[in-house]
Protein backbone atom coordinates (compact mmCIF):
# COMPACT_ATOMS: atom_id res chain seq x y z
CA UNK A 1 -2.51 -7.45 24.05
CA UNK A 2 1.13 -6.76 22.85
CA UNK A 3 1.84 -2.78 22.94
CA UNK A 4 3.19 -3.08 19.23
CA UNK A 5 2.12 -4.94 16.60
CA UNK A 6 4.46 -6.76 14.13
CA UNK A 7 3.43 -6.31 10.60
CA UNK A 8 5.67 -8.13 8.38
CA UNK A 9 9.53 -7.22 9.34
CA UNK A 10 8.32 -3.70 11.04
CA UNK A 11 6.82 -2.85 14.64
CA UNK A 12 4.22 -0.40 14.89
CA UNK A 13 3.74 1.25 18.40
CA UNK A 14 5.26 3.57 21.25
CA UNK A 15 9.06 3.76 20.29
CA UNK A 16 8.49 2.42 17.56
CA UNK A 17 9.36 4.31 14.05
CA UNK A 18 5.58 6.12 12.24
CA UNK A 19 3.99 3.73 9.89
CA UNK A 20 2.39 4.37 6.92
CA UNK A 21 -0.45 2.16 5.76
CA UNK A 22 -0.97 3.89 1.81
CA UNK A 23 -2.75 2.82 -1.67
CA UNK A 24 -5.33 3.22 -3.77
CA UNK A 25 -8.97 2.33 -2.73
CA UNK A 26 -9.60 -0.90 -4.85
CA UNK A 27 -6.86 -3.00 -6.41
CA UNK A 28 -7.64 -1.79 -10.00
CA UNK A 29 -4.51 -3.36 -11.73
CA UNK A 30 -1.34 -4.66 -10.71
CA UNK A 31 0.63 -1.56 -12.30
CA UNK A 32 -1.66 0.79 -10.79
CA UNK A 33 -0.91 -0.95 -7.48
CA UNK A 34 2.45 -0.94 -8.18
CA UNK A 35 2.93 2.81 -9.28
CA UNK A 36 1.31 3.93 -6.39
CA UNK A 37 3.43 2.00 -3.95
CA UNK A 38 6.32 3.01 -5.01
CA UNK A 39 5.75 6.38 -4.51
CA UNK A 40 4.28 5.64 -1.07
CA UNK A 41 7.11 3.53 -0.79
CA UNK A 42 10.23 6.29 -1.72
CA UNK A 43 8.50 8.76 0.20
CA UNK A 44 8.07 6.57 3.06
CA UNK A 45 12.46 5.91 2.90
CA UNK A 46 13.18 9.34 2.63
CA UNK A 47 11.91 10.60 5.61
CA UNK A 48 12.55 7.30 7.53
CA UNK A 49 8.96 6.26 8.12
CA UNK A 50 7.54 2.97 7.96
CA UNK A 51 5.52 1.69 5.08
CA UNK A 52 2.39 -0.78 4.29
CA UNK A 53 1.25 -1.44 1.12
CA UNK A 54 -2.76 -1.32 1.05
CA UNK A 55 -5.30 -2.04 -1.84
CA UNK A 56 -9.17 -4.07 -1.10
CA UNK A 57 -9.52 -7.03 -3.42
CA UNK A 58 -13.77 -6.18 -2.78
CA UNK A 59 -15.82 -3.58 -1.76
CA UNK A 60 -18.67 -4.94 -0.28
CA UNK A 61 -20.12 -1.76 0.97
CA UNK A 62 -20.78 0.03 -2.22
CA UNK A 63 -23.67 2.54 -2.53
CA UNK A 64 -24.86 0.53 -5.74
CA UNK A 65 -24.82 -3.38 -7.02
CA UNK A 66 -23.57 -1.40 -10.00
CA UNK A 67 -20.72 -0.04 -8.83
CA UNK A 68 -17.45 -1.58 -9.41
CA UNK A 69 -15.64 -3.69 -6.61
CA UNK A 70 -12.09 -5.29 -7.86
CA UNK A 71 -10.35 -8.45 -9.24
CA UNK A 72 -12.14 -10.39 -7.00
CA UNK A 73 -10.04 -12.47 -4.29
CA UNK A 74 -8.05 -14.88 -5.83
CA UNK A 75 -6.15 -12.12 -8.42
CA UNK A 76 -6.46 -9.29 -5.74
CA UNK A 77 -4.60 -10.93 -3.48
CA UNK A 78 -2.21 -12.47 -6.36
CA UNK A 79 -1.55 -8.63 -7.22
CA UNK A 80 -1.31 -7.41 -3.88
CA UNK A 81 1.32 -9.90 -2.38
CA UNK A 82 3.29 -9.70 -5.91
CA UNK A 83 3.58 -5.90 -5.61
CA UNK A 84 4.62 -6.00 -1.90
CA UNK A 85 7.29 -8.54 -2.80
CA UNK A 86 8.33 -6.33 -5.89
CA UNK A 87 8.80 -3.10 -3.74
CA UNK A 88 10.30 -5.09 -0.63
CA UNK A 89 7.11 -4.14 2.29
CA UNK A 90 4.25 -5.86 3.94
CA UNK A 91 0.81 -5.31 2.71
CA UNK A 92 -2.99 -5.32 3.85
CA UNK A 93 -6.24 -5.58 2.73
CA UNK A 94 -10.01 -6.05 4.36
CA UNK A 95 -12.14 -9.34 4.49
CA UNK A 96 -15.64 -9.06 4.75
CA UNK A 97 -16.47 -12.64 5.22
CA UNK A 98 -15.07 -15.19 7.66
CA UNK A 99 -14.43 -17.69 4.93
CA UNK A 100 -11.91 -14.89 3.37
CA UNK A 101 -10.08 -14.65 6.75
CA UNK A 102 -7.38 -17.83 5.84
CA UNK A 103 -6.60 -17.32 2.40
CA UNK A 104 -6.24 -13.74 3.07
CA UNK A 105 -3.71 -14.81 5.78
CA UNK A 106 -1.67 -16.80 3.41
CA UNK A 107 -0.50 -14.04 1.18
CA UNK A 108 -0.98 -10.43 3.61
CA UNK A 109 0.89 -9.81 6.34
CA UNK A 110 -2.10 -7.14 7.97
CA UNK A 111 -5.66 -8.68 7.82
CA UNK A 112 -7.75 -5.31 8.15
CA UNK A 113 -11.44 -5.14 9.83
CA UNK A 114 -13.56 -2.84 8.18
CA UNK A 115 -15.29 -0.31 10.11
CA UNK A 116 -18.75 -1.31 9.09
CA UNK A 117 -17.96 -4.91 10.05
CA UNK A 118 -16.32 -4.14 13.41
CA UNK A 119 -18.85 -5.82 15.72
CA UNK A 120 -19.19 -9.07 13.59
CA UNK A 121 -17.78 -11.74 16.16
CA UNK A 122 -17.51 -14.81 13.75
CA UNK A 123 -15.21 -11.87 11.55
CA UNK A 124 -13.01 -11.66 14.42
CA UNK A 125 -12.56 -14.92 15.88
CA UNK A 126 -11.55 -15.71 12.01
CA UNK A 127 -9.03 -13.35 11.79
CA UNK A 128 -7.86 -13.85 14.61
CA UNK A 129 -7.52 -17.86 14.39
CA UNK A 130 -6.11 -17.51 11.10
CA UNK A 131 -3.60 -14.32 11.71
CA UNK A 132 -2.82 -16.90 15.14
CA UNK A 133 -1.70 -19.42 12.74
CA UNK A 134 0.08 -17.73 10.12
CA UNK A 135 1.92 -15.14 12.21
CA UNK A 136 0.34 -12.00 10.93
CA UNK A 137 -1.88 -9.27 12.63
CA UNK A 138 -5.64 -7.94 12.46
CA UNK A 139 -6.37 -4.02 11.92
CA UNK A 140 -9.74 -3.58 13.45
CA UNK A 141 -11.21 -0.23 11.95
CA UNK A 142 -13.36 1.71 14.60
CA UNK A 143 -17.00 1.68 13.33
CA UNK A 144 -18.55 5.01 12.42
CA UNK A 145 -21.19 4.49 15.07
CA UNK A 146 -18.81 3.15 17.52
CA UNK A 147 -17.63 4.71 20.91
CA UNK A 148 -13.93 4.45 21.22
CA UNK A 149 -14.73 2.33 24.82
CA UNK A 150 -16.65 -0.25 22.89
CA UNK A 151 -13.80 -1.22 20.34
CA UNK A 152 -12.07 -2.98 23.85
CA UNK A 153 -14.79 -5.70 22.39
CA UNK A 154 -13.66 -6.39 19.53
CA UNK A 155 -9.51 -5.83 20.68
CA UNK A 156 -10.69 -8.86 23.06
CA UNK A 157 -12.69 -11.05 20.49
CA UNK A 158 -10.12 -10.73 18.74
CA UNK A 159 -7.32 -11.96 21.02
CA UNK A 160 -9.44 -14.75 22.87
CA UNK A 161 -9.06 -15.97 18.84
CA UNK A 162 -5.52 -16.28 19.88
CA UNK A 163 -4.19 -12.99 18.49
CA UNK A 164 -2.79 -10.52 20.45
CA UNK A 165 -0.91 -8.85 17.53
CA UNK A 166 -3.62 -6.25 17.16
CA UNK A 167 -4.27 -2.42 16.55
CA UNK A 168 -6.97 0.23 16.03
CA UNK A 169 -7.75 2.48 13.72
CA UNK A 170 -10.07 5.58 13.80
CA UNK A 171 -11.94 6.89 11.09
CA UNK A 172 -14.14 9.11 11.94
CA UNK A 173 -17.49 8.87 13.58
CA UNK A 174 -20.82 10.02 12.54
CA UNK A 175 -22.56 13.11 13.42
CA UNK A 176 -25.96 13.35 11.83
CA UNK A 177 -26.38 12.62 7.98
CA UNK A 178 -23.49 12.92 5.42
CA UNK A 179 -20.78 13.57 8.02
CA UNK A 180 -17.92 12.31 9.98
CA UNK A 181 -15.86 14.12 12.63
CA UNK A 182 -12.56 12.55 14.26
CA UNK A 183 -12.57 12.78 18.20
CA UNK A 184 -9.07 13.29 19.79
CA UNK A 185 -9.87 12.67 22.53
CA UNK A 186 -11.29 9.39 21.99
CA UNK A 187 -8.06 8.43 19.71
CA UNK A 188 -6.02 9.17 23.05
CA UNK A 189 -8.34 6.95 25.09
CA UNK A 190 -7.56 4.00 22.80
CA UNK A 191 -3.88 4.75 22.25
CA UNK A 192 -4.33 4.68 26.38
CA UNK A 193 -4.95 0.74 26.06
CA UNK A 194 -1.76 -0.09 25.07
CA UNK A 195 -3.32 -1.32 21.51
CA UNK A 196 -1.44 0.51 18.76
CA UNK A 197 -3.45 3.01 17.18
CA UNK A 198 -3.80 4.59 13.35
CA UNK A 199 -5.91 7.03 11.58
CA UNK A 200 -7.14 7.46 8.77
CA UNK A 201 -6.92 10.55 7.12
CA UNK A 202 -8.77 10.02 3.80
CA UNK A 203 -11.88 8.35 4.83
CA UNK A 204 -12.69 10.78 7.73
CA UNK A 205 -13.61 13.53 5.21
CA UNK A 206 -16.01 11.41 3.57
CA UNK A 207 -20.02 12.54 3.51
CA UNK A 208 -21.02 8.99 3.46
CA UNK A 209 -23.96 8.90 0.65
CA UNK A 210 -23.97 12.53 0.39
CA UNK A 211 -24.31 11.90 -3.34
CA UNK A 212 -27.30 9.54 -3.38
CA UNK A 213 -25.59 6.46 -5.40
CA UNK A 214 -22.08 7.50 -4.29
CA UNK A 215 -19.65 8.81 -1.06
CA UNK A 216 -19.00 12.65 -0.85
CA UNK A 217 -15.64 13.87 0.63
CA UNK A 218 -13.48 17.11 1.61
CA UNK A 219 -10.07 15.37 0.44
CA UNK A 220 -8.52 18.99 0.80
CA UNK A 221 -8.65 18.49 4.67
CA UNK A 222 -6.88 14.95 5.03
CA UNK A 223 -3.75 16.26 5.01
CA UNK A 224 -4.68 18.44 8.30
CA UNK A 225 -6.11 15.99 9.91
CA UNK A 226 -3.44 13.79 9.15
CA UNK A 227 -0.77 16.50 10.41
CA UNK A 228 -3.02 16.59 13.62
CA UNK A 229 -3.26 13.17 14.26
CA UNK A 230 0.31 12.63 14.17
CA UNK A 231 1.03 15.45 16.89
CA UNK A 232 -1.78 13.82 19.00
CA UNK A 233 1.11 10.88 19.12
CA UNK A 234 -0.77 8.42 16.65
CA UNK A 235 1.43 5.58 15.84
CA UNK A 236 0.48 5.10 12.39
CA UNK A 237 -1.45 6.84 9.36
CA UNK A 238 -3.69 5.56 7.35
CA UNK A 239 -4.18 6.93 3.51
CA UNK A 240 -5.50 6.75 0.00
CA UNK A 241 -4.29 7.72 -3.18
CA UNK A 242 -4.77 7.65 -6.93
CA UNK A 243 -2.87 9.32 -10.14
CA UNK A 244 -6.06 10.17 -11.25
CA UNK A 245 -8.59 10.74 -8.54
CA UNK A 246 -12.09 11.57 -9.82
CA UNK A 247 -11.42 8.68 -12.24
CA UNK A 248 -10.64 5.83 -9.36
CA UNK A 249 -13.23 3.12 -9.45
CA UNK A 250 -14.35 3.49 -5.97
CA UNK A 251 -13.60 6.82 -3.31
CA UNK A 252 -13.39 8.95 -6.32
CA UNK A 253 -14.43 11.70 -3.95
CA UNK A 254 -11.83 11.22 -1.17
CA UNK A 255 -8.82 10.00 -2.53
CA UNK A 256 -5.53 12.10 -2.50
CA UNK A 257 -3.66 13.24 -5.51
CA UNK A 258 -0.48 10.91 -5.57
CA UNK A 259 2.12 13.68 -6.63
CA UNK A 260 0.74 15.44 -3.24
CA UNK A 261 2.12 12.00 -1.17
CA UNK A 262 5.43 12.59 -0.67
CA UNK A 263 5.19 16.00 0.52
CA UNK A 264 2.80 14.92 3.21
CA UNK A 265 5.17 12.25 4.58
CA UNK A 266 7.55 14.96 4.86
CA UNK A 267 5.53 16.99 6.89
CA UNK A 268 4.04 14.28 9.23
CA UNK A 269 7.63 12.77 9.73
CA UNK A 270 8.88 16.12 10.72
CA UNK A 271 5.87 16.79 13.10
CA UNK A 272 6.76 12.84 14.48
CA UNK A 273 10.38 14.02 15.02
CA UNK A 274 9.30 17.01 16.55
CA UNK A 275 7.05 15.45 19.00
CA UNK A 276 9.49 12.86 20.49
């Protein structure tokens, strides 16, 4: 496996500049998409930190067939690769089904894993065939139930594909009903590989189903453990955001208030600065 991973026209990895992989949840309209990158996006310039435009197209995992799940493929990933384009980064969203794992390929630059999908074999050997072909790189999201040693699995299903442009990212594991904790010391075991590593600092404060039909969440606390994760030497961050959260159409309950973005990046970027 390579020790960075080339997303688009950046590197993520040791030496390499902090990325930021930021959106909203779903992809709930192209102008949504786009307001919110750009403020990802000028935050991201200022303080000299990497950026990676992220919305889903689908979420397959919702907590009711009622819920709302996107534009569906074909327009999600229309919007997704026209906003990247408009504000001049790479982007990334999740498949959930190995027949997504091409066309996904042919418009994203990062083809992300879910978490809940981690260990699904014919998921991986499709991304990784298809992100092979097409140049890009897979983001394999550490599974809630996972042990950090276990993801080596799917890091190596993923490169006998033929992809070796891979990272990891940790999102919290679970620890009994309705919560997640983040273990550092696990994140340092992985980062250990030579895989590059992110985490994600929104959906490790969830309380998954901790409202019956719907995710629970302490957003107040991402920004710590976002803070913390980049003095532990992470080489990326993972994030959500929304103008409006409590009104988003899916992580309503974990989502960061957008006008609160660019004062994180300034925060983590000086912690990254300080820690080199």
């Amino acid at each position: 496996m390579m020790s960075t991973a080339t997303v688009g026209t950046i590197k993520i990895g040791a030496g390499e500049p902090l990325a930021v992989i930021g959106g909203p949840c779903v992809i709930e309209s192209y102008e949504l998409m786009l307001r919110v990158g750009r403020v990802f996006r000028d935050a991201c310039r200022s303080a000299g930190v990497n950026y990676i435009v992220k919305g889903s197209f689908d979420k397959a995992n919702r907590s009711s067939i009622h819920s709302s799940r996107g534009p569906g493929i074909d327009r999600g990933l229309e919007w997704l690769r026209a906003v990247a384009d408009e504000l001049g980064v790479p982007c990334t969203t999740d498949i959930h089904e190995p027949g997504q794992a091409d066309q996904v390929a042919s418009r994203v630059d990062l083809i992300q894993i879910p978490a809940f999908l981690c260990r699904q074999t014919d998921l991986l050997v499709a991304a990784g065939r298809s992100a092979s072909e097409r140049g890009r790189a897979v983001n394999i999201k550490k599974g809630q139930f996972m042990a950090p040693v276990e993801m080596k699995g799917a890091v190596k299903k993923v490169g006998e594909a033929g992809c070796g442009n891979v990272m990891l990212t940790e999102r919290g594991t679970f620890f009994g009903y309705h919560r997640l904790v983040n273990d550092f010391c696990g994140v340092g075991e992985m980062m250990s590989w030579g895989v590059p590593v992110c985490f994600d600092c929104t959906h490790s404060t969830q309380f998954p189903g901790a409202e019956g039909d719907r995710t629970g969440g302490q957003p107040q606390h991402a920004p710590l453990l976002a803070r913390a994760a980049t003095a532990a030497g992470v080489h990326a961050l993972f994030m959500e955001a929304h103008p409006e959260p409590a009104k988003a159409m899916s992580d309503a309950s974990t989502q960061l208030v957008l006008d609160s973005i660019p004062g994180l990046i300034a925060r983590v970027a000086a912690i990254r600065a300080a820690c080199v």
